[in-house]
PDB file of N, CA and C in Angstrom:
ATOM      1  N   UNK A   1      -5.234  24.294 -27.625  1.00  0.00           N
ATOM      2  CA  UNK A   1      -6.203  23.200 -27.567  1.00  0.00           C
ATOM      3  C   UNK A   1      -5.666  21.964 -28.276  1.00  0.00           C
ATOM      4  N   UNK A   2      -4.843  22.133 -29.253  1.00  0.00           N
ATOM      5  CA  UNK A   2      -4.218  20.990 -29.822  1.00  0.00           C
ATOM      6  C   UNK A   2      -3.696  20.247 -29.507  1.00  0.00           C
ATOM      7  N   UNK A   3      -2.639  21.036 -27.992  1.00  0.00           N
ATOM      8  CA  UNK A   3      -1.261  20.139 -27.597  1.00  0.00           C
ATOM      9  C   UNK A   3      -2.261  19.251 -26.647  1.00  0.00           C
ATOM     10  N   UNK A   4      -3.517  19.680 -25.863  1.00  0.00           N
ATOM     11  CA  UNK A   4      -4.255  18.779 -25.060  1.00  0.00           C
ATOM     12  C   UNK A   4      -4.738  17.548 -25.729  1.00  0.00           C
ATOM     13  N   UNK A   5      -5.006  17.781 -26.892  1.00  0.00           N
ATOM     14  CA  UNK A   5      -5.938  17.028 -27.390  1.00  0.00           C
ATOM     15  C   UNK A   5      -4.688  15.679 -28.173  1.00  0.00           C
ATOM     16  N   UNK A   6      -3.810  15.995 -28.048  1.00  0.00           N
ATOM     17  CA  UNK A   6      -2.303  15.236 -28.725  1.00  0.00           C
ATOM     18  C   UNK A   6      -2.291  14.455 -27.393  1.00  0.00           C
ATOM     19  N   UNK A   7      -1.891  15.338 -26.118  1.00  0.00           N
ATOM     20  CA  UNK A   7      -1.505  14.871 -25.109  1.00  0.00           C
ATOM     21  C   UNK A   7      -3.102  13.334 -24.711  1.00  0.00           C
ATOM     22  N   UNK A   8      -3.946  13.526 -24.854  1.00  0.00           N
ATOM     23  CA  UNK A   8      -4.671  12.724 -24.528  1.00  0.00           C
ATOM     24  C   UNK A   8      -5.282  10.758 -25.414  1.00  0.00           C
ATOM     25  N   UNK A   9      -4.625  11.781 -26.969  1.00  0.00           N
ATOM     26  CA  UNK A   9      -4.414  10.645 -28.145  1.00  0.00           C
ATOM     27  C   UNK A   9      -2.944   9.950 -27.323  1.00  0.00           C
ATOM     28  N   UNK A  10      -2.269  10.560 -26.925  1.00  0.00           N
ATOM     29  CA  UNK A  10      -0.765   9.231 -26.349  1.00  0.00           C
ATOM     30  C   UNK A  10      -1.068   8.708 -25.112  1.00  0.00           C
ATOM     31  N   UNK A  11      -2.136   9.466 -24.052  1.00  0.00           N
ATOM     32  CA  UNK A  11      -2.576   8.785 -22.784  1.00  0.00           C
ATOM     33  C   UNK A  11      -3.239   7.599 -23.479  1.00  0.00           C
ATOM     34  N   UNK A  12      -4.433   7.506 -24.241  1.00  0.00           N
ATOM     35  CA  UNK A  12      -5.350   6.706 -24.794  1.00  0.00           C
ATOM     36  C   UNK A  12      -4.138   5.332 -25.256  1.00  0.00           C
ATOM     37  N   UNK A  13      -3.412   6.149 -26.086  1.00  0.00           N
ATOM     38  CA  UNK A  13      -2.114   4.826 -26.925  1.00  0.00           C
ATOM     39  C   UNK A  13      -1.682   4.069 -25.957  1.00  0.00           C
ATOM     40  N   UNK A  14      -0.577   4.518 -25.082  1.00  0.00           N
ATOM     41  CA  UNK A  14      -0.082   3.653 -23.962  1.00  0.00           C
ATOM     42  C   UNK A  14      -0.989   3.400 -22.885  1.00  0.00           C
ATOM     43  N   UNK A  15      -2.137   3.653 -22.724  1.00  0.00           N
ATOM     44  CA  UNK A  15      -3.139   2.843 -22.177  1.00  0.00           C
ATOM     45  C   UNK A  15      -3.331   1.595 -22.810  1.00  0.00           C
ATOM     46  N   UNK A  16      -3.181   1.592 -23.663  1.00  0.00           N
ATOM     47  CA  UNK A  16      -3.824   0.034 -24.860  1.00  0.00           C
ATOM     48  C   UNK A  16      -2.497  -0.836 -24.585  1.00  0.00           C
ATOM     49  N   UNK A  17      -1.511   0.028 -24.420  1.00  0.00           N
ATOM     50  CA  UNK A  17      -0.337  -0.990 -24.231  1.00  0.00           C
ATOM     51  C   UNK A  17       0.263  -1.413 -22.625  1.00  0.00           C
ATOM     52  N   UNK A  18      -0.146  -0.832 -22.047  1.00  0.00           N
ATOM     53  CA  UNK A  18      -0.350  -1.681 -20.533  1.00  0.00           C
ATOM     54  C   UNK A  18      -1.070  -2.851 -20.290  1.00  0.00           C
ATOM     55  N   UNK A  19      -0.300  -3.498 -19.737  1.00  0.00           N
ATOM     56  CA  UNK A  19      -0.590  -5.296 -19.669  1.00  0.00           C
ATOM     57  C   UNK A  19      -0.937  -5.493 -17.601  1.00  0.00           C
ATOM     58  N   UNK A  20      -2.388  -5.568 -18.450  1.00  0.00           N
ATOM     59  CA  UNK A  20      -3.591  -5.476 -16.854  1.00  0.00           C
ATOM     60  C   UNK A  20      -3.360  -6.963 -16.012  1.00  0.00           C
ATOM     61  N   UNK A  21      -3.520  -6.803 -15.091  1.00  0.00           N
ATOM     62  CA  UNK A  21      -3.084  -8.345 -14.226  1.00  0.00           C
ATOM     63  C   UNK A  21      -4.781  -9.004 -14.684  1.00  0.00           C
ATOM     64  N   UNK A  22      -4.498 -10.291 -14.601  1.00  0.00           N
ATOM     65  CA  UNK A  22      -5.705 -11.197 -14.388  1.00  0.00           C
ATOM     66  C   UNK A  22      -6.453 -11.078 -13.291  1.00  0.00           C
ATOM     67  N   UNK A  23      -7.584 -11.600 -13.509  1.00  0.00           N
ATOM     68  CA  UNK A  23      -8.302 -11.628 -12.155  1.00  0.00           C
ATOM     69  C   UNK A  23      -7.795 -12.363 -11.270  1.00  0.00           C
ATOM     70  N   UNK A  24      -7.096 -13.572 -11.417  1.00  0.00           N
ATOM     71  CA  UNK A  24      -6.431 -14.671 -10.364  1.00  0.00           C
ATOM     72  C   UNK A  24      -5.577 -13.853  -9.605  1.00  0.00           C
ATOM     73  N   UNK A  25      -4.383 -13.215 -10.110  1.00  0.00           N
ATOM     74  CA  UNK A  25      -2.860 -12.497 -10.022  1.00  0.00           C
ATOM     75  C   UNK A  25      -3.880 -11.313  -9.317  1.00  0.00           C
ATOM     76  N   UNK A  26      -4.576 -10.447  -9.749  1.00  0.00           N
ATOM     77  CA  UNK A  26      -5.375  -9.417  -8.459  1.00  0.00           C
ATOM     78  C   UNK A  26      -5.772  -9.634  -7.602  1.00  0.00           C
ATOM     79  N   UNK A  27      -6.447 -10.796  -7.461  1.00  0.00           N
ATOM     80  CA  UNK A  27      -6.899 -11.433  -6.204  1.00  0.00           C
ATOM     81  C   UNK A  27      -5.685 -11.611  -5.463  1.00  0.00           C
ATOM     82  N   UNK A  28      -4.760 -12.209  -5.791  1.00  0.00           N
ATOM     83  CA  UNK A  28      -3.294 -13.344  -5.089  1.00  0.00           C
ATOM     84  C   UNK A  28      -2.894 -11.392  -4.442  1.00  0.00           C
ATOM     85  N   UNK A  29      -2.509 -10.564  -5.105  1.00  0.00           N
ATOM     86  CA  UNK A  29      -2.063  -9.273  -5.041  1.00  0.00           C
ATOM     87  C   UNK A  29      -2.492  -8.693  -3.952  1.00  0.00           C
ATOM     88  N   UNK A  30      -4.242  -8.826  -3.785  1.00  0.00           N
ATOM     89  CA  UNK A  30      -4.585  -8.054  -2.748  1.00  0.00           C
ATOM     90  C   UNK A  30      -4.912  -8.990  -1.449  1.00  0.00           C
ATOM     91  N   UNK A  31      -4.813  -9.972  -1.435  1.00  0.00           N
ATOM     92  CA  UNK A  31      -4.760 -10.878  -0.213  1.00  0.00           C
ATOM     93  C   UNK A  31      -3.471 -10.824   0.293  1.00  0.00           C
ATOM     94  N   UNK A  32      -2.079 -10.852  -0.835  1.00  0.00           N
ATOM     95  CA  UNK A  32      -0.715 -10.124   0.305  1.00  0.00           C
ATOM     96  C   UNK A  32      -0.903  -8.869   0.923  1.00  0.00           C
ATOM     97  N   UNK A  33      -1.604  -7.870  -0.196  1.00  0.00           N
ATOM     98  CA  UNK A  33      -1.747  -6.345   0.793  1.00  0.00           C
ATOM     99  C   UNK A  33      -2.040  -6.405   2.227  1.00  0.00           C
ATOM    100  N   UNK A  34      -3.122  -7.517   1.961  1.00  0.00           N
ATOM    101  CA  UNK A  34      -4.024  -6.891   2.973  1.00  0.00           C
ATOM    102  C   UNK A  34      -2.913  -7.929   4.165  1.00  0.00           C
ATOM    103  N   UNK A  35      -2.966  -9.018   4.309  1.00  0.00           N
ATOM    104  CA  UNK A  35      -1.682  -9.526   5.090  1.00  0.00           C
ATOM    105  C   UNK A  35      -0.829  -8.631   5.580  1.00  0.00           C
ATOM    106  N   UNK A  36      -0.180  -7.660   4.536  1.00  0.00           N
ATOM    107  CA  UNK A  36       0.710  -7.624   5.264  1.00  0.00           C
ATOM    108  C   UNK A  36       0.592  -6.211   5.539  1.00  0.00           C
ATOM    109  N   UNK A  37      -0.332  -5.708   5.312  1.00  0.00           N
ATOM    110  CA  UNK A  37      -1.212  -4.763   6.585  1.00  0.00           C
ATOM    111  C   UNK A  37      -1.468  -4.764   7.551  1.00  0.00           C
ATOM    112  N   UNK A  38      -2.124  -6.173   7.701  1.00  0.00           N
ATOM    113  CA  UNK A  38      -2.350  -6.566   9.019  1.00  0.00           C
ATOM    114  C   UNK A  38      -1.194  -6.616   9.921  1.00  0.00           C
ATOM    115  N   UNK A  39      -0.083  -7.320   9.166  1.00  0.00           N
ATOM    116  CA  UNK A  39       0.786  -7.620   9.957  1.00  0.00           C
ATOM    117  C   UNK A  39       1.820  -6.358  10.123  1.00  0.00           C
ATOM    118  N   UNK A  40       1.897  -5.695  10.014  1.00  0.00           N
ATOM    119  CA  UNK A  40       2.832  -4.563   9.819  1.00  0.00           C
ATOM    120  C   UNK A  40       1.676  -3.574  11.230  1.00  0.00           C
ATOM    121  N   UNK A  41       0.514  -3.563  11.026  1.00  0.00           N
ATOM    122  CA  UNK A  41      -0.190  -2.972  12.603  1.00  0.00           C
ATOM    123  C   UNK A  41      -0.168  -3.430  13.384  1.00  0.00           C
ATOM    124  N   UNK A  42      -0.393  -4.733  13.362  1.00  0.00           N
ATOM    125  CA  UNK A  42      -0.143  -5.861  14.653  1.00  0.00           C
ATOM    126  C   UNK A  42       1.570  -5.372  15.536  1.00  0.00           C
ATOM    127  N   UNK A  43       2.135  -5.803  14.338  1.00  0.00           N
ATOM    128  CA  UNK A  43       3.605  -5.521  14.461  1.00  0.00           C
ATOM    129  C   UNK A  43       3.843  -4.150  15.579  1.00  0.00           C
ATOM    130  N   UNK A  44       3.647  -2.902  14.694  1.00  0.00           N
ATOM    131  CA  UNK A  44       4.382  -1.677  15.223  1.00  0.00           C
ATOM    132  C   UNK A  44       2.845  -1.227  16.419  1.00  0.00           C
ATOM    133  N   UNK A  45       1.942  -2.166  16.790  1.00  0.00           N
ATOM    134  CA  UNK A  45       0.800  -1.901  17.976  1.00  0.00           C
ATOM    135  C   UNK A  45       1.623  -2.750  19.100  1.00  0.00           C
ATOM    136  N   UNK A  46       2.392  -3.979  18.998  1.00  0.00           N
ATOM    137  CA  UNK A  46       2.675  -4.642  19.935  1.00  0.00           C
ATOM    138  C   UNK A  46       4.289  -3.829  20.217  1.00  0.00           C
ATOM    139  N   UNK A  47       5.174  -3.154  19.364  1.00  0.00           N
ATOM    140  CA  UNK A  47       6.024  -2.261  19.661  1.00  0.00           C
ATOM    141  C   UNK A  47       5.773  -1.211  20.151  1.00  0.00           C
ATOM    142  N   UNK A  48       4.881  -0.828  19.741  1.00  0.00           N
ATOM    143  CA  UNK A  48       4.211   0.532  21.016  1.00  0.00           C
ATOM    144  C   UNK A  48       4.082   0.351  22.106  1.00  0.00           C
ATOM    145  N   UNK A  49       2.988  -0.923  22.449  1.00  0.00           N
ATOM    146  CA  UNK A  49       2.722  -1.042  23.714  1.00  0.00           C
ATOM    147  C   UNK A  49       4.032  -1.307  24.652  1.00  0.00           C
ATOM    148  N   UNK A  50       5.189  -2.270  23.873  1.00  0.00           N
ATOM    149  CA  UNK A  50       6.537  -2.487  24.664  1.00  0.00           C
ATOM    150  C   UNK A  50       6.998  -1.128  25.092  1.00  0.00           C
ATOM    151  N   UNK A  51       7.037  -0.010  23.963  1.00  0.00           N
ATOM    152  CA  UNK A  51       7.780   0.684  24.420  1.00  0.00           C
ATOM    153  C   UNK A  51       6.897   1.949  25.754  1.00  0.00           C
ATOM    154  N   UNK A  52       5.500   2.077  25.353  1.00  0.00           N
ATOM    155  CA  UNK A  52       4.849   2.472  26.698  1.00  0.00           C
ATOM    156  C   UNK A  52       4.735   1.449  27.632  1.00  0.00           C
ATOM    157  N   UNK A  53       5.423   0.341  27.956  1.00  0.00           N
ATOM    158  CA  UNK A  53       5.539  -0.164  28.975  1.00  0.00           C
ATOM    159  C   UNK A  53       6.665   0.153  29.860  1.00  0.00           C
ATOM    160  N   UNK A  54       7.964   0.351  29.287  1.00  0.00           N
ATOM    161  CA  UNK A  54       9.015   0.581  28.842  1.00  0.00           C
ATOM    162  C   UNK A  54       8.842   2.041  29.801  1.00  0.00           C
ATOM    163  N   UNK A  55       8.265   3.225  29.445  1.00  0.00           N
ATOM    164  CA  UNK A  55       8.343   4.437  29.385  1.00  0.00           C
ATOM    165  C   UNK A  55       8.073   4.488  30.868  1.00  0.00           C
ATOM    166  N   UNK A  56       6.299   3.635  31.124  1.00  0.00           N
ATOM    167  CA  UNK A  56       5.861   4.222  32.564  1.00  0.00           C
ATOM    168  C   UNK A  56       6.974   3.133  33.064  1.00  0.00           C
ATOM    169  N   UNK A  57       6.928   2.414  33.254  1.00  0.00           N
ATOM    170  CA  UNK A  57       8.258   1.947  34.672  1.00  0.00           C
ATOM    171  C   UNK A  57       9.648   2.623  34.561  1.00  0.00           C
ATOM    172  N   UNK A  58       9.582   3.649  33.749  1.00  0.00           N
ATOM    173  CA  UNK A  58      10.592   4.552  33.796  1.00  0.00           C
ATOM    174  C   UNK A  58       9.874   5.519  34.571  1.00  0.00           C
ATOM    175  N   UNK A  59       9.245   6.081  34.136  1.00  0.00           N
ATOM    176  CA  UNK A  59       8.800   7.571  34.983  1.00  0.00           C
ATOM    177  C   UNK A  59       7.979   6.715  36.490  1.00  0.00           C
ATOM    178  N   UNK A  60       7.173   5.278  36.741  1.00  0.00           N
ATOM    179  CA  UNK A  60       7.513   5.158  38.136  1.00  0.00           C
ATOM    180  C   UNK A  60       8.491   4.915  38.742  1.00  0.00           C
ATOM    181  N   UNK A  61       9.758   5.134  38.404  1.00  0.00           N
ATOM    182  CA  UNK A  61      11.075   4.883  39.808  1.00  0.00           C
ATOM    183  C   UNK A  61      11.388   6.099  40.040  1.00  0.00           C
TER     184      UNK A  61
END
């Protein structure tokens, strides 16, 4: 029970010493996520469709 209770006094410590983003810098952070989410589905949806385009005018000849 000790080594848990050690182990959770050094989670607690280097918790205090992690340096949390601002609210500005989180915001800026998750407006690239989400960008480039978007763009990364957009992306590999319009490569799909090329390549099932790709596929059936192969299997019609």
């Amino acid at each position: 029970m000790g080594k848990i209770t050690g182990f959770l006094k050094d989670v607690v410590s280097e918790m205090r010493k992690v340096s949390w983003p601002k609210r500005k810098e989180l915001t800026r952070y998750t407006i690239v996520v989400i960008f480039t989410v978007i763009f990364m589905a957009v992306y590999f949806g319009v490569v799909d469709l090329g390549i099932s385009q790709v596929m059936e005018w192969y299997v019609a000849l």
